[in-house]
Protein backbone atom coordinates (compact mmCIF):
# COMPACT_ATOMS: atom_id res chain seq x y z
CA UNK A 1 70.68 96.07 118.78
CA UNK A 2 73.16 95.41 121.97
CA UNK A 3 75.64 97.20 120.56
CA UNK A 4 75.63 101.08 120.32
CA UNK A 5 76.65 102.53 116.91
CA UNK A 6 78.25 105.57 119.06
CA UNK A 7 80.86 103.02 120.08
CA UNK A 8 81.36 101.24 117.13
CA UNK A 9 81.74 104.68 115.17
CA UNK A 10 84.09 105.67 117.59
CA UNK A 11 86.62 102.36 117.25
CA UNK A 12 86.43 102.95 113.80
CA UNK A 13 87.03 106.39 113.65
CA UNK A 14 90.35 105.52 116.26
CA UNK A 15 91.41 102.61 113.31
CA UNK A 16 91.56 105.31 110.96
CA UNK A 17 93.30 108.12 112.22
CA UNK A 18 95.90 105.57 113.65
CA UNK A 19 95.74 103.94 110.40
CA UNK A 20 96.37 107.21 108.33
CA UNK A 21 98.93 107.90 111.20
CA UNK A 22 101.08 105.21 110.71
CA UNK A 23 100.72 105.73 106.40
CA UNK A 24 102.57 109.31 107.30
CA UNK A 25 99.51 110.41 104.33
CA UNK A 26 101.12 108.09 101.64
CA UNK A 27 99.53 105.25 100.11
CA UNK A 28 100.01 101.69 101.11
CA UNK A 29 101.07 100.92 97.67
CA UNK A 30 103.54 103.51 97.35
CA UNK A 31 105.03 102.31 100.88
CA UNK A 32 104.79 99.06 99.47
CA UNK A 33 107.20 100.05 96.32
CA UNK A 34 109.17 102.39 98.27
CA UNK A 35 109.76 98.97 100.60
CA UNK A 36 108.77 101.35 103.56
CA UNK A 37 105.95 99.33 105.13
CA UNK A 38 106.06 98.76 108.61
CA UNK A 39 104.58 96.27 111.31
CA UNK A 40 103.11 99.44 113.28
CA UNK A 41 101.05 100.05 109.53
CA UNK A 42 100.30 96.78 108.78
CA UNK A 43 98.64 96.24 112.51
CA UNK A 44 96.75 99.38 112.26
CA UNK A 45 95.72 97.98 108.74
CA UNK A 46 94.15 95.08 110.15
CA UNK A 47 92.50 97.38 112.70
CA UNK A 48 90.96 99.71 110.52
CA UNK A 49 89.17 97.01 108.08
CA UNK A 50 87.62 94.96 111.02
CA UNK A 51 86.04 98.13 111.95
CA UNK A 52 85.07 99.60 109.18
CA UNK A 53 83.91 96.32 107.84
CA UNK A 54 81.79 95.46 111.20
CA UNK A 55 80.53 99.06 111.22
CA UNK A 56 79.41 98.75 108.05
CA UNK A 57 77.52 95.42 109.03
CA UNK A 58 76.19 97.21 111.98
CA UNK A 59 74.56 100.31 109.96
CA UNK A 60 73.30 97.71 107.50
CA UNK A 61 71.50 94.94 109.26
CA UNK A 62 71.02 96.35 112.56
CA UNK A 63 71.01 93.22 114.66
CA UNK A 64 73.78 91.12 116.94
CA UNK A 65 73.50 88.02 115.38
CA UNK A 66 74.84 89.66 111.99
CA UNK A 67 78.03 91.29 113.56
CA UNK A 68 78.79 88.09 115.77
CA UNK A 69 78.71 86.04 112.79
CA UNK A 70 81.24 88.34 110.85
CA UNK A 71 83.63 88.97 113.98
CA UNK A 72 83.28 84.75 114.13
CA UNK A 73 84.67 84.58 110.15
CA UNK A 74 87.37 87.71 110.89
CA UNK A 75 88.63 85.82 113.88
CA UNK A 76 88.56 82.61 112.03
CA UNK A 77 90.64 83.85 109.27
CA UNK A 78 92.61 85.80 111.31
CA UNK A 79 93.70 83.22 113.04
CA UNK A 80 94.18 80.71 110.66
CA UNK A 81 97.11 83.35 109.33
CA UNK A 82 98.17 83.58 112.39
CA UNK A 83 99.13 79.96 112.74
CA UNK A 84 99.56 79.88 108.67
CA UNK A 85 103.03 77.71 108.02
CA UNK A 86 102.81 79.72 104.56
CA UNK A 87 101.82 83.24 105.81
CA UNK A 88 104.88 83.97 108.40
CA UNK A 89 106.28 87.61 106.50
CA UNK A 90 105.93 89.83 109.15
CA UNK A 91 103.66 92.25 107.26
CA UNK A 92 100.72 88.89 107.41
CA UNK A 93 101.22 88.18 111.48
CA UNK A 94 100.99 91.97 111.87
CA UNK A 95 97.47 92.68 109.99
CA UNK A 96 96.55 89.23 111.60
CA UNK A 97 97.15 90.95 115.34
CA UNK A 98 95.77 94.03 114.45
CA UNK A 99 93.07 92.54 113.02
CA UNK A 100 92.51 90.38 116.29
CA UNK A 101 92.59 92.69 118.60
CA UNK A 102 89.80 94.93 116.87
CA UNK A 103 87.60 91.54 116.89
CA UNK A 104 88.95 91.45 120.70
CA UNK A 105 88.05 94.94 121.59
CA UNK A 106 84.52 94.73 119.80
CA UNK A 107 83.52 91.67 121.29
CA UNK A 108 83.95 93.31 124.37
CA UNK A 109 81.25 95.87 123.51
CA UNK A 110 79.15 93.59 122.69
CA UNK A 111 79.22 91.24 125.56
CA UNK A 112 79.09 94.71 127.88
CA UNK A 113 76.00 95.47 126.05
């Protein structure tokens, strides 16, 4: 595999505690009916699942051409919110950066592998 799991632990690992950072320890639904979610949450939302969900690819299936494929369908749909005409709240375009920007970050470790 070109990518080392050490790495890819480590992002994810970051995406949470930032994640649970932002959440101040409360659930996202009781932020969410409390009307106390923010764009710092929502971006660290879309952090955490690309790299939990790509970690989780990576422990499964052990191989590059899995995790490129599923970064390629993240980014896809990431970006199709992005540029969504429908999907403008602020809460969307936030998870959509975050979400980006893990892709972004572990593409990098895999090219540099």
């Amino acid at each position: 595999m070109a990518i080392q799991l050490e790495q890819l632990q480590h992002l994810a690992r970051q995406a949470e505690e930032q994640f649970n950072s932002s959440s101040y320890g409360q659930s996202v639904c009781h932020l969410h009916k409390q009307g106390q979610v923010s764009n710092r949450l929502k971006f660290c939302e879309g952090r955490d699942f690309v790299a939990r969900k790509i970690l989780k690819i990576a422990q499964k299936h052990n191989d590059i051409e899995s995790i490129e494929k599923a970064l390629a369908d993240l980014e896809r749909k990431n970006t199709a919110i992005k540029e969504s005409l429908v999907l403008t709240s602020p809460d969307w375009q936030s998870y959509a950066e975050g979400a980006l920007s893990m892709i972004k970050e572990i593409t990098s470790l895999v090219n540099r592998s």
